[in-house]
C-alpha atoms as a PDB file:
ATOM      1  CA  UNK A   1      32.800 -64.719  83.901  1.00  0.00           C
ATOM      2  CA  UNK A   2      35.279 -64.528  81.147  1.00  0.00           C
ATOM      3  CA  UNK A   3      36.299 -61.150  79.381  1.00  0.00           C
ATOM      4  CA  UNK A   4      34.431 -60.820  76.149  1.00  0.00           C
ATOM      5  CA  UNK A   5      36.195 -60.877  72.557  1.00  0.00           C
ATOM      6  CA  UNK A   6      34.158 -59.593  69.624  1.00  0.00           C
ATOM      7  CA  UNK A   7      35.320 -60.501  66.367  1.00  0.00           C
ATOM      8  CA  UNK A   8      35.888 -58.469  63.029  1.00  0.00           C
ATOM      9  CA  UNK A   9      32.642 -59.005  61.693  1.00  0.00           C
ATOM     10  CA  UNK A  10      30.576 -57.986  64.724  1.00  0.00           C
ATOM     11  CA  UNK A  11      32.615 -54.779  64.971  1.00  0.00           C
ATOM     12  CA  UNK A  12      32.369 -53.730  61.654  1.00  0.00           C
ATOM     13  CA  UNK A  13      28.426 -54.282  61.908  1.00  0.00           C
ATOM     14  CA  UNK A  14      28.477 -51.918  65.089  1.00  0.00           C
ATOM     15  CA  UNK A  15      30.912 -49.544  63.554  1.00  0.00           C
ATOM     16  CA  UNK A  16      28.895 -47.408  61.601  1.00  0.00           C
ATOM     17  CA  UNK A  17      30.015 -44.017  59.713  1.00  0.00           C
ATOM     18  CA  UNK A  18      28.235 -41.535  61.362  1.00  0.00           C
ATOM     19  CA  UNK A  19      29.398 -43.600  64.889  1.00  0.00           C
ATOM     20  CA  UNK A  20      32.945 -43.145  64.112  1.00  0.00           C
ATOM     21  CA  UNK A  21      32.261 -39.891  62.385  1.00  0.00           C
ATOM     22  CA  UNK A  22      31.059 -38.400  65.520  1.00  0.00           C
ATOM     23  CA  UNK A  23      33.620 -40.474  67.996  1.00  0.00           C
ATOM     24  CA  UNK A  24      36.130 -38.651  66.186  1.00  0.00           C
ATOM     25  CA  UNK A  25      35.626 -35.247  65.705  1.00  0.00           C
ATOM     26  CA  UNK A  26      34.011 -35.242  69.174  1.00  0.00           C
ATOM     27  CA  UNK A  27      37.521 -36.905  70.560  1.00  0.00           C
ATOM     28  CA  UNK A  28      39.287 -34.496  68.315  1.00  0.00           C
ATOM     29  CA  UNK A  29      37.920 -31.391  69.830  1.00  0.00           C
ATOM     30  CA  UNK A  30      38.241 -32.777  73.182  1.00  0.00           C
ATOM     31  CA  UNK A  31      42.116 -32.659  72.516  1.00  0.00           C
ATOM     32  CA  UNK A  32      42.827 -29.208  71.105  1.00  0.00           C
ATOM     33  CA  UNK A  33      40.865 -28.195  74.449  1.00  0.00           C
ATOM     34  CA  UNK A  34      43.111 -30.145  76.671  1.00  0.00           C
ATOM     35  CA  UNK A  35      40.209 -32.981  78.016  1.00  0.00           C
ATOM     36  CA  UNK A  36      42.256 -36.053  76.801  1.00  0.00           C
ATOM     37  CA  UNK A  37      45.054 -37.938  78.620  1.00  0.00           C
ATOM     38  CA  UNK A  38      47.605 -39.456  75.501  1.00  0.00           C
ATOM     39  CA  UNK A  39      50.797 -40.539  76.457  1.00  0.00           C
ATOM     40  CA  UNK A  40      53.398 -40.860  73.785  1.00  0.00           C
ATOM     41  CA  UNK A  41      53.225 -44.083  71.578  1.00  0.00           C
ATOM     42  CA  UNK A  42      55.541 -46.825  71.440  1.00  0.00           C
ATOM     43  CA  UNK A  43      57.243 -47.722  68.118  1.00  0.00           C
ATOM     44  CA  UNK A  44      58.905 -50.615  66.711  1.00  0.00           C
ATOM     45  CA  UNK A  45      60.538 -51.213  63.320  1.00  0.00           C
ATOM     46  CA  UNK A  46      60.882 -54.452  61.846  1.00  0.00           C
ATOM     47  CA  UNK A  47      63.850 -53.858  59.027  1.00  0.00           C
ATOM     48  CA  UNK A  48      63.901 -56.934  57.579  1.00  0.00           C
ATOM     49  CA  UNK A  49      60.244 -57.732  56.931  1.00  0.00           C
ATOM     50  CA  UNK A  50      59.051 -53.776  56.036  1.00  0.00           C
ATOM     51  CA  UNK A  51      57.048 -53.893  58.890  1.00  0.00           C
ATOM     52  CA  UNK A  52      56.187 -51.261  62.255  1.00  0.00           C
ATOM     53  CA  UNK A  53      54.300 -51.844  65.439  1.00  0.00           C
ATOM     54  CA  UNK A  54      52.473 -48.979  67.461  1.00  0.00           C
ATOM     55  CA  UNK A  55      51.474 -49.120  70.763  1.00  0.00           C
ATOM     56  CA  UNK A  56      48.741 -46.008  71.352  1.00  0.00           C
ATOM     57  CA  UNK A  57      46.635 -45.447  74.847  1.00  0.00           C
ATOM     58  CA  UNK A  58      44.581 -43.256  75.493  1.00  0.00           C
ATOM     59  CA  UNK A  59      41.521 -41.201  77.449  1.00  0.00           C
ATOM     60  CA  UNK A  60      38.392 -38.943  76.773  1.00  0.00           C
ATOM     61  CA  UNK A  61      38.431 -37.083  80.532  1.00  0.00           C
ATOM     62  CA  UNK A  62      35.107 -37.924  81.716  1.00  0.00           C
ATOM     63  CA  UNK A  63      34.695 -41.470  79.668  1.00  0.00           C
ATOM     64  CA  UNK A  64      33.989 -44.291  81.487  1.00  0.00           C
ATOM     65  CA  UNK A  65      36.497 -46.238  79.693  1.00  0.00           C
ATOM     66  CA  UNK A  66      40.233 -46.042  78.126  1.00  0.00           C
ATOM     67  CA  UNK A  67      42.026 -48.006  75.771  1.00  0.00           C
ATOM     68  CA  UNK A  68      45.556 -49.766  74.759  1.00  0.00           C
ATOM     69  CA  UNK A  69      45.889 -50.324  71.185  1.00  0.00           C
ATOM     70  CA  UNK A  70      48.207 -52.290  69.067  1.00  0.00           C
ATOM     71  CA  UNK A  71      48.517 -51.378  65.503  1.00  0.00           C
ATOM     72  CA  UNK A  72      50.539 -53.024  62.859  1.00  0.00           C
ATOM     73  CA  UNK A  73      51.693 -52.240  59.253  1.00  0.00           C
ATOM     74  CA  UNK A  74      53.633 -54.848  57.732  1.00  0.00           C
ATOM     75  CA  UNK A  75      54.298 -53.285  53.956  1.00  0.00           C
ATOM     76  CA  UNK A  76      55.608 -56.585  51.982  1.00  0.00           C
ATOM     77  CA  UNK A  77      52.355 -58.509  52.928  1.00  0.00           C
ATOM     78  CA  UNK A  78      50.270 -57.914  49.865  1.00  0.00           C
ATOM     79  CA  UNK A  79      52.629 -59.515  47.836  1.00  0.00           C
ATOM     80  CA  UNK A  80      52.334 -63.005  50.223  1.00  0.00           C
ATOM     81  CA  UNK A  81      48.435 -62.087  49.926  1.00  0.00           C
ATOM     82  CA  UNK A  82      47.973 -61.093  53.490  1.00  0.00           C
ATOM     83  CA  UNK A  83      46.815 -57.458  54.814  1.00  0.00           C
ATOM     84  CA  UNK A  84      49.008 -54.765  55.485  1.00  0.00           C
ATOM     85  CA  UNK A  85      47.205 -54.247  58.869  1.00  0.00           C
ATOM     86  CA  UNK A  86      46.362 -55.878  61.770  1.00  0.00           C
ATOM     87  CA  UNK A  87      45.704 -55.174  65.242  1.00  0.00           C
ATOM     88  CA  UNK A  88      43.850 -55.276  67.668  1.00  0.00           C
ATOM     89  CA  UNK A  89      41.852 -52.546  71.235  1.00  0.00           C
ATOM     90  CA  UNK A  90      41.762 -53.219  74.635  1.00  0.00           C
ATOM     91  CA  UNK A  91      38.940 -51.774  75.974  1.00  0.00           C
ATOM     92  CA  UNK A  92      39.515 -50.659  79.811  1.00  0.00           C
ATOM     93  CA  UNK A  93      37.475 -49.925  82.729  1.00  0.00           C
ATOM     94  CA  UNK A  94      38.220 -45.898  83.477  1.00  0.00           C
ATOM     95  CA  UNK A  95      36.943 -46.472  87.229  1.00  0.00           C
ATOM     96  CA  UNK A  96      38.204 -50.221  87.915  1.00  0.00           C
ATOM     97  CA  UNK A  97      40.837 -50.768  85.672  1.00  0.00           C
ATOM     98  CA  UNK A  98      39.241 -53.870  84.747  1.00  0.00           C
ATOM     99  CA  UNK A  99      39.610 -55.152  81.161  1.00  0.00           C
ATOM    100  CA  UNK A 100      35.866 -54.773  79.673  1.00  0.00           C
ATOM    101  CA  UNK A 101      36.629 -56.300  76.168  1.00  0.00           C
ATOM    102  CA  UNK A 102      39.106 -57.142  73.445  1.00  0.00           C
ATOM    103  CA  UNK A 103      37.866 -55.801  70.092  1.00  0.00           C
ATOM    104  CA  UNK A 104      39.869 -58.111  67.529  1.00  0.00           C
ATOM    105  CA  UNK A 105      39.100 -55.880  64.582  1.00  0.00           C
ATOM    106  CA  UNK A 106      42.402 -56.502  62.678  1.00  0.00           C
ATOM    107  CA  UNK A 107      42.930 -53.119  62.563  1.00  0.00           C
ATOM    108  CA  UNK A 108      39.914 -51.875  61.312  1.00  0.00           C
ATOM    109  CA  UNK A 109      39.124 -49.339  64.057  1.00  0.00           C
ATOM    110  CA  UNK A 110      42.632 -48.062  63.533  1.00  0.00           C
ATOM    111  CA  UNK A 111      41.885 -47.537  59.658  1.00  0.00           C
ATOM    112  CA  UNK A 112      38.442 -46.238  59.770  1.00  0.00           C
ATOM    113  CA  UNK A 113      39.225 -44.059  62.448  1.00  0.00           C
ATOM    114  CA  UNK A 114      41.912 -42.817  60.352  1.00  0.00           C
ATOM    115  CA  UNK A 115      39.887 -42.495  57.558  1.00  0.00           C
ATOM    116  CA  UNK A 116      37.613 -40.330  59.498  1.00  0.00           C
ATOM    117  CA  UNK A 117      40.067 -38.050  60.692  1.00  0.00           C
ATOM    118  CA  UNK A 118      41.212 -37.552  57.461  1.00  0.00           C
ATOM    119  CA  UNK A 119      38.116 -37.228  55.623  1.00  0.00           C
ATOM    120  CA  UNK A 120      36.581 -34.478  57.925  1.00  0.00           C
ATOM    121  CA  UNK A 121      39.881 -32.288  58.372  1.00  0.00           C
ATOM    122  CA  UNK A 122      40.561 -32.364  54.699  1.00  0.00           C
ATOM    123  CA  UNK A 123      36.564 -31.585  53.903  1.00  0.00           C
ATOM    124  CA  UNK A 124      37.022 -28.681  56.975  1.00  0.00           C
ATOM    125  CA  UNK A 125      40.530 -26.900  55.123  1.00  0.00           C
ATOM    126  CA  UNK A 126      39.312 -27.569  51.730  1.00  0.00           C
ATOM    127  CA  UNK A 127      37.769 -24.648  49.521  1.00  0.00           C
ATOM    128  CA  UNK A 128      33.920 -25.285  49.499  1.00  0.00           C
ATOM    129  CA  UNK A 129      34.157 -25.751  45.726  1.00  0.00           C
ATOM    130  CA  UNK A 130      37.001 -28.282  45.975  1.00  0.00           C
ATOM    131  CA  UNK A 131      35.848 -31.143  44.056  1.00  0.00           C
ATOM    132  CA  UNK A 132      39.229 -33.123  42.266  1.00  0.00           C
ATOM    133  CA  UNK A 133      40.925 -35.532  44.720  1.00  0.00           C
ATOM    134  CA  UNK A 134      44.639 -36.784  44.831  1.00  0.00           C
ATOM    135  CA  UNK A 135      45.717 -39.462  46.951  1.00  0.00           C
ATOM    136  CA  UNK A 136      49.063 -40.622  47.185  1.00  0.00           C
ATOM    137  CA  UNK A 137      49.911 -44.524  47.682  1.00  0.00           C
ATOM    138  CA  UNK A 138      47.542 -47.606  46.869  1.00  0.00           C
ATOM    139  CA  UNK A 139      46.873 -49.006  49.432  1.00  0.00           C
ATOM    140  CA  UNK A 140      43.269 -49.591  51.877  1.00  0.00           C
ATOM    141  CA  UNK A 141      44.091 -46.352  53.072  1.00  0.00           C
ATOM    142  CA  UNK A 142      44.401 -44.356  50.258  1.00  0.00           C
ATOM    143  CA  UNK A 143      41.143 -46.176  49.330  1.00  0.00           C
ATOM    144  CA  UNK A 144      39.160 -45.220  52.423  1.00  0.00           C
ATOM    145  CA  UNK A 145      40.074 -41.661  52.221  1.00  0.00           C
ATOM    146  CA  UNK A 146      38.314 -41.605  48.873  1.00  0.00           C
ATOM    147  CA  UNK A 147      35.443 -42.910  50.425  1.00  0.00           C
ATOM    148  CA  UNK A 148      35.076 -41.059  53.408  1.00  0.00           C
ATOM    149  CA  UNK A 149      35.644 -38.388  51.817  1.00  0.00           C
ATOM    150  CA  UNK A 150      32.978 -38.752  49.644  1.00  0.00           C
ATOM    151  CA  UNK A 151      30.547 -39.198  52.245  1.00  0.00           C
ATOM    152  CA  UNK A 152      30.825 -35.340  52.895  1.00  0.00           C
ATOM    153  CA  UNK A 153      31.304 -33.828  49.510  1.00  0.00           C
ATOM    154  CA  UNK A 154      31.437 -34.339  46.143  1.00  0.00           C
ATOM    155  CA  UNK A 155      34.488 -35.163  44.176  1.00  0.00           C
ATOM    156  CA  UNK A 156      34.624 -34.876  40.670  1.00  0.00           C
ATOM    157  CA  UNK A 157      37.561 -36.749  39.938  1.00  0.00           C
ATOM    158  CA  UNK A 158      40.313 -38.842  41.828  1.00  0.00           C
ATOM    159  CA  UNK A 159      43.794 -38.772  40.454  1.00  0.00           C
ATOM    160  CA  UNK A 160      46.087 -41.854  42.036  1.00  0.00           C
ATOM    161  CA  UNK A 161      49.995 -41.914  42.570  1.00  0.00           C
ATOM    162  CA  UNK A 162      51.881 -44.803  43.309  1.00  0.00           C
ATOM    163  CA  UNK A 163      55.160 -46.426  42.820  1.00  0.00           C
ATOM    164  CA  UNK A 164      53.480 -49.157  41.134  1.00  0.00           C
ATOM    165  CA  UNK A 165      51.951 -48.029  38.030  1.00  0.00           C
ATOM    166  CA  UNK A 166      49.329 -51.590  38.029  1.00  0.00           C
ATOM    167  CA  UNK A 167      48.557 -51.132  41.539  1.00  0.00           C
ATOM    168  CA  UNK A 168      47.349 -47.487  40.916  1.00  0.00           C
ATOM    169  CA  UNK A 169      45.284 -48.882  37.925  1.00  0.00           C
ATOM    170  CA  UNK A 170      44.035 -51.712  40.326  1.00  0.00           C
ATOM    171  CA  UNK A 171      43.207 -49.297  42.783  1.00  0.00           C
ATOM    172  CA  UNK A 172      41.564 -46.509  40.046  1.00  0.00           C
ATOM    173  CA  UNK A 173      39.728 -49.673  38.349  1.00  0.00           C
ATOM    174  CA  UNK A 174      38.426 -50.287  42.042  1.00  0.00           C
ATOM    175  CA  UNK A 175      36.972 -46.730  43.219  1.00  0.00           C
ATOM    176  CA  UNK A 176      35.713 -47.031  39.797  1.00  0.00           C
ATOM    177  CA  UNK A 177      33.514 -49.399  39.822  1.00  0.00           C
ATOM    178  CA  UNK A 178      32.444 -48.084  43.516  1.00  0.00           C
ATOM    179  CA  UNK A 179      30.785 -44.803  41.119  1.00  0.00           C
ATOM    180  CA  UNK A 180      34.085 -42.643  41.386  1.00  0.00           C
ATOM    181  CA  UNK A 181      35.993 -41.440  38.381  1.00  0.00           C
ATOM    182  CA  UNK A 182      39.446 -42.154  39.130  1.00  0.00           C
ATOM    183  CA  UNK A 183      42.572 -42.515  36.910  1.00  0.00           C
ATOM    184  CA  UNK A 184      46.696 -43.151  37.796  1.00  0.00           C
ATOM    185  CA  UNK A 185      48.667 -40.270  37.456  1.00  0.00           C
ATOM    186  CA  UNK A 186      52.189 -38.835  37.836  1.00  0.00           C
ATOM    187  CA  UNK A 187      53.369 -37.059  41.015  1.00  0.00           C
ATOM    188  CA  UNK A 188      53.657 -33.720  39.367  1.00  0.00           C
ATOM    189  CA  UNK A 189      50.084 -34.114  38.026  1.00  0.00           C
ATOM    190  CA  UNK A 190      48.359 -35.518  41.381  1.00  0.00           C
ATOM    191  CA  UNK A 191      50.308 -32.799  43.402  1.00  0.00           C
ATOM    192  CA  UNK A 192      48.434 -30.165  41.403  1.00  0.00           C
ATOM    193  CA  UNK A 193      44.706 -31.532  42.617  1.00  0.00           C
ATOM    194  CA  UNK A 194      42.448 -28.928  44.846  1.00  0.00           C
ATOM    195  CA  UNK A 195      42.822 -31.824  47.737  1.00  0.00           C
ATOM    196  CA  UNK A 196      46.110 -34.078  48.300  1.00  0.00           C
ATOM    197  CA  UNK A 197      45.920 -36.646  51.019  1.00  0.00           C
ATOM    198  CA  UNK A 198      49.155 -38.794  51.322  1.00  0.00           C
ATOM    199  CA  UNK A 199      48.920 -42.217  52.919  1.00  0.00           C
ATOM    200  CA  UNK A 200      52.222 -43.593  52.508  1.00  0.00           C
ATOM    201  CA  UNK A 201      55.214 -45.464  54.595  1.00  0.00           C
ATOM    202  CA  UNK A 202      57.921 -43.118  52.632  1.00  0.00           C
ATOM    203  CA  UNK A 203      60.765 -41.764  54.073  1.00  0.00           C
ATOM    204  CA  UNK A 204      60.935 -38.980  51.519  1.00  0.00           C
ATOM    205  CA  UNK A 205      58.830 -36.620  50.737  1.00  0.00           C
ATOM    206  CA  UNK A 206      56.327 -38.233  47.835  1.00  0.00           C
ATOM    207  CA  UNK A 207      55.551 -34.668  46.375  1.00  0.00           C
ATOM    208  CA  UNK A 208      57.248 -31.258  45.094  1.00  0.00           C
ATOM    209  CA  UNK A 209      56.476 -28.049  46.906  1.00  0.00           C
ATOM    210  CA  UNK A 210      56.373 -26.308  43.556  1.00  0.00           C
ATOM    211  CA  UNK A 211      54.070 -28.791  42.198  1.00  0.00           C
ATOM    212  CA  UNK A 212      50.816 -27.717  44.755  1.00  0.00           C
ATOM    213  CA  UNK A 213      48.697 -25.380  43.222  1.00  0.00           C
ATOM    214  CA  UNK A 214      47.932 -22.180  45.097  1.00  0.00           C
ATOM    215  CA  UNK A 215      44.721 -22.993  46.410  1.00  0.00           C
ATOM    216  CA  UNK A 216      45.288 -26.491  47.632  1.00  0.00           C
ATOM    217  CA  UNK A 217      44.503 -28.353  50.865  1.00  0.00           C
ATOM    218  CA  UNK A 218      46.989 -31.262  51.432  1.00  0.00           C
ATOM    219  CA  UNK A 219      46.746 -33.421  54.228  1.00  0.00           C
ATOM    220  CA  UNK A 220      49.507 -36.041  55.267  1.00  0.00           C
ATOM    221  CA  UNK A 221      48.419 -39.508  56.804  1.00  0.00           C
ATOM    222  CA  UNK A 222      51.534 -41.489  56.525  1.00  0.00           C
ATOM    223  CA  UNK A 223      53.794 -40.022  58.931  1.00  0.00           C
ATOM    224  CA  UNK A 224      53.473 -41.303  61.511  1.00  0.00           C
ATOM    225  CA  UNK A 225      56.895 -42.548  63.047  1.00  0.00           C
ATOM    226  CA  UNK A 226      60.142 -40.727  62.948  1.00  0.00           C
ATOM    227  CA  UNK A 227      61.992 -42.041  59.892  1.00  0.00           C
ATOM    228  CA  UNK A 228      58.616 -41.417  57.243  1.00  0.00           C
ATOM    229  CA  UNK A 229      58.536 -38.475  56.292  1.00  0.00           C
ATOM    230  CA  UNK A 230      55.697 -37.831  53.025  1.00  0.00           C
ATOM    231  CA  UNK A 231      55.532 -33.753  52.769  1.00  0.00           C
ATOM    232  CA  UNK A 232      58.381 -31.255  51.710  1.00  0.00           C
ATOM    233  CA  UNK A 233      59.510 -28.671  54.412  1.00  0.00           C
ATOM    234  CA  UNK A 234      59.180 -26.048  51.896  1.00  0.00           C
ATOM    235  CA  UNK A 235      55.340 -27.348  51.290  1.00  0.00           C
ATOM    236  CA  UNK A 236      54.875 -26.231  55.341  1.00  0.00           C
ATOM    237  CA  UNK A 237      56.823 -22.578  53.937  1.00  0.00           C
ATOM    238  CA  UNK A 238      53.782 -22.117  51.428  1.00  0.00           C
ATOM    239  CA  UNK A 239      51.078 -22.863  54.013  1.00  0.00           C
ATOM    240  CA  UNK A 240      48.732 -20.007  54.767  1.00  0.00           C
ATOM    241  CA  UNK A 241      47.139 -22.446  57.630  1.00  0.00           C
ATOM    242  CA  UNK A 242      49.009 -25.636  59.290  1.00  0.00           C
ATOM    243  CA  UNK A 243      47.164 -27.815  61.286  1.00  0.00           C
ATOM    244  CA  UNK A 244      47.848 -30.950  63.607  1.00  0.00           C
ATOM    245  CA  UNK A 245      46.394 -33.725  65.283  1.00  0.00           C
ATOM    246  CA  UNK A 246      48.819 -33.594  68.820  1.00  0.00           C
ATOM    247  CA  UNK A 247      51.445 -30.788  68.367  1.00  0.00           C
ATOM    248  CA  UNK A 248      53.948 -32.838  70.584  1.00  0.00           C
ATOM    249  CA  UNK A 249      53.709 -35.967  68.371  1.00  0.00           C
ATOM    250  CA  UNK A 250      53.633 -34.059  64.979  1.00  0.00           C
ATOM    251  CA  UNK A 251      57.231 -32.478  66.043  1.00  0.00           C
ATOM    252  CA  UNK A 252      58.261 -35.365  67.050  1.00  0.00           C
ATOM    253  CA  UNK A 253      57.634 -37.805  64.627  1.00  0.00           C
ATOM    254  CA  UNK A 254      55.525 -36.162  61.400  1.00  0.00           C
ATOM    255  CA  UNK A 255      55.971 -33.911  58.943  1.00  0.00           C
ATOM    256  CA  UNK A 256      55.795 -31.001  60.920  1.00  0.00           C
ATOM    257  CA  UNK A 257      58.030 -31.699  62.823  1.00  0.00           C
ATOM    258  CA  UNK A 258      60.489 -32.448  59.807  1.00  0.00           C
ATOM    259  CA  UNK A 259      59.610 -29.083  58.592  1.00  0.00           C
ATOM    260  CA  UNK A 260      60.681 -27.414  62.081  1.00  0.00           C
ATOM    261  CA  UNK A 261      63.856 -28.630  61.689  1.00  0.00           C
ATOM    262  CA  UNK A 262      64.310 -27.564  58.149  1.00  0.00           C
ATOM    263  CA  UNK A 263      63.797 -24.417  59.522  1.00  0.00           C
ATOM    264  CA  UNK A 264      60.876 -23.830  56.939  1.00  0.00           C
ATOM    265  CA  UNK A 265      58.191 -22.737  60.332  1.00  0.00           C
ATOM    266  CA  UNK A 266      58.242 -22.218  63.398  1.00  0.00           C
ATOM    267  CA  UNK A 267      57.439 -24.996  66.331  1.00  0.00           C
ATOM    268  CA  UNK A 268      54.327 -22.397  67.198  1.00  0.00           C
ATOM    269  CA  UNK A 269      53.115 -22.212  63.133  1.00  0.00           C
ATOM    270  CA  UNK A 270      50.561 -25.002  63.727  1.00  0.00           C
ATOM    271  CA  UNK A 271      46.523 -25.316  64.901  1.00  0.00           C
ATOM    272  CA  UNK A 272      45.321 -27.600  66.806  1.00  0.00           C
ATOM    273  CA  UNK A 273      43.035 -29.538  64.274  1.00  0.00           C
ATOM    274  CA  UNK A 274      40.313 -30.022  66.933  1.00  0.00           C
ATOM    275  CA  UNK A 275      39.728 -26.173  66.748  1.00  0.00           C
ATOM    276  CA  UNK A 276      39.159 -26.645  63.029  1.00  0.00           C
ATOM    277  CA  UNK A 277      36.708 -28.908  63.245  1.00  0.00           C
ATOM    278  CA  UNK A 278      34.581 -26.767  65.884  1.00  0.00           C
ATOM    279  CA  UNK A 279      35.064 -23.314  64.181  1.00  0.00           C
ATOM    280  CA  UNK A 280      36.483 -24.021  60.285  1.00  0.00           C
ATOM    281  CA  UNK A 281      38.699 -20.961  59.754  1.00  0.00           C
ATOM    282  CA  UNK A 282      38.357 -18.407  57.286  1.00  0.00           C
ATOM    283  CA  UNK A 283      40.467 -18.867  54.219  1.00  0.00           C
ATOM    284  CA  UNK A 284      41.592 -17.058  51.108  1.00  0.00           C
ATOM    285  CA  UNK A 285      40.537 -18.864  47.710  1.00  0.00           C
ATOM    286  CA  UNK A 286      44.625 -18.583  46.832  1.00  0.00           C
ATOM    287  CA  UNK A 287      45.870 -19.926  50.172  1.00  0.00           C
ATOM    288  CA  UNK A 288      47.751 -23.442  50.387  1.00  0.00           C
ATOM    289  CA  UNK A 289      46.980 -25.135  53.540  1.00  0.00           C
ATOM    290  CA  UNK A 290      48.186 -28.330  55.227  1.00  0.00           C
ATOM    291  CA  UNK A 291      47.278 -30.694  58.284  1.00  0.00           C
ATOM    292  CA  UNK A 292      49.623 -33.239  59.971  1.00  0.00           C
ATOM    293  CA  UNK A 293      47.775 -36.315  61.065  1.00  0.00           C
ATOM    294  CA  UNK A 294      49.883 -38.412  63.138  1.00  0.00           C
ATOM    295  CA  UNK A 295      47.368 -40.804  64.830  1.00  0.00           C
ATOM    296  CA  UNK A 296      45.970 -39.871  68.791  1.00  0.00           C
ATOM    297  CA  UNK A 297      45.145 -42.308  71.029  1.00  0.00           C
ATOM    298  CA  UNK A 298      42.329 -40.616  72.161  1.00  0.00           C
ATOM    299  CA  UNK A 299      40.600 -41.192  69.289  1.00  0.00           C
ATOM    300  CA  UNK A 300      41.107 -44.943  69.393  1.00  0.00           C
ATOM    301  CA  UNK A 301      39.412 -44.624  73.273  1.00  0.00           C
ATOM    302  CA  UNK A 302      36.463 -42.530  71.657  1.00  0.00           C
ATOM    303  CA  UNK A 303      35.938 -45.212  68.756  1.00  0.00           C
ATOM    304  CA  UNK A 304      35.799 -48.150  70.603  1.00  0.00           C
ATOM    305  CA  UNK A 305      33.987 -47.165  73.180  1.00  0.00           C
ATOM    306  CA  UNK A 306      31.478 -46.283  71.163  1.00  0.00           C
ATOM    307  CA  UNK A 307      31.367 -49.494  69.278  1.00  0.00           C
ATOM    308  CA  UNK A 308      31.867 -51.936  72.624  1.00  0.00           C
ATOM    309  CA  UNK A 309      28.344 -49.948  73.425  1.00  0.00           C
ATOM    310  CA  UNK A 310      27.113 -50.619  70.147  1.00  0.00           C
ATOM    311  CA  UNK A 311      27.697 -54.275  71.061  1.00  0.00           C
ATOM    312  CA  UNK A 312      26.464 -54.832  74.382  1.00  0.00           C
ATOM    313  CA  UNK A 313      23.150 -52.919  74.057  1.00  0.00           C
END
């Protein structure tokens, strides 16, 4: 019998919101309590062609199956009209080892679990009458934050920042004609939204400190390799709340972790995220606060094995 292969197209007809939705926050919570097993990723860098590899496992205690994931992001690929992403999920047998299925989704499970994350941490940390939106780069993900986003609260307006002023107006002109009100707009002015999310490669932080409003939630996507770095340390200083997705990784290899060493917090300063999404914390309207999402395997395990059962009812 040979190993199954589902394409794009049947994954993204079994991957529904609310499936990934739940998958998430359920594999979220699952790791702030310590029921996951997530070793750390593998990275490479491609130089020369912009481009990164991650290699992510990971395992749900108590699932029947676990996964291997391979995630690319190769940043100069719009430009020869291909995706930025691709990829691909092994889906593994948890009590055999055997290799169940290989979800081609080209990365899609990787970007709408991402998406997810995002999209119910930020809606968790965000004041209740948070309704303007910044995102910083142009890309699908700064695009599917918008929208998943907006599947769990309204938002008023969308302000875009990105080093290309026509691909912010491509991207506004976009979410625009998806309903949203959206507009580009400097850094200064997008740092001072009630909700920043940041999905960029950058090295450097894409935002001033200063520039967040007291009040404001900011959550950083991009980070998620040791030489990006999207948030200031002195953003982490401000924080009334700091939250991450895997504490270890997020020192390692996120923004936290480049705040740490700045000496702007403490390695202890953070909350597991997971907690966050089971019991939202209190919060003053005046407080800045700020999650670290670098990407957990677990959640890849979660998400496909919920779509690979999806597909084989």
């Amino acid at each position: 019998m040979s190993m199954p292969v589902f394409d794009t197209a049947a994954i993204e007809r079994a991957a529904t919101a609310d499936l990934v939705f739940e998958a998430v926050r359920e594999s979220l919570i699952a790791h702030a309590h310590g029921r996951t097993t997530v070793p750390p990723p593998l990275h490479l860098r491609f130089p020369d062609t912009d481009g990164d590899c991650h290699v992510k496992a990971g395992w749900v205690t108590g699932d029947p199956d676990f996964t291997v994931k391979i995630a690319t992001g190769f940043y100069g690929n719009p430009a020869a009209g291909l995706p930025t992403n691709h990829g691909l999920v092994c889906v593994i047998s948890a009590q055999t080892g055997q290799v169940r299925a290989i979800l081609d989704d080209r990365g899609l499970l990787t970007a709408w679990r991402t998406a997810a994350a995002g999209a119910l941490i930020t809606h968790a940390m965000a004041r209740p009458d948070a309704t303007t939106l910044a995102v910083f780069g142009t890309g699908e993900q700064a695009r599917l934050q918008v929208e998943w986003l907006a599947r769990l609260r309204p938002i008023a307006a969308i302000l875009v920042h990105g080093r290309s002023w026509d691909r912010a107006r491509a991207l506004c002109e976009e979410l625009t004609a998806r309903g949203q009100h959206a507009r580009p707009a400097s850094a200064e002015e997008a740092a001072g939204a009630d909700m920043v999310v940041t999905t960029t490669p950058a090295s450097a932080p894409v935002l001033e400190s200063a520039h967040v409003r007291d009040g404001a939630h900011v959550t950083g996507i991009g980070a998620d390799m040791p030489h990006k770095n999207e948030l200031p340390p002195a953003l982490f200083g401000r924080a009334a709340l700091i939250a991450t997705d895997d504490h270890d990784q997020c020192l390692h290899h996120g923004d936290f972790g480049h705040a740490v060493r700045a000496g702007a917090v403490t390695a202890t300063d953070d909350t597991p995220v997971g907690l966050l999404l089971e019991k939202p914390a209190e919060r003053p309207d005046d407080a800045i606060t700020v999650v670290d999402l670098t990407g957990v395997g677990a959640l890849d395990a979660a998400v496909a094995s919920a779509v690979l059962r999806e597909l084989t009812r």
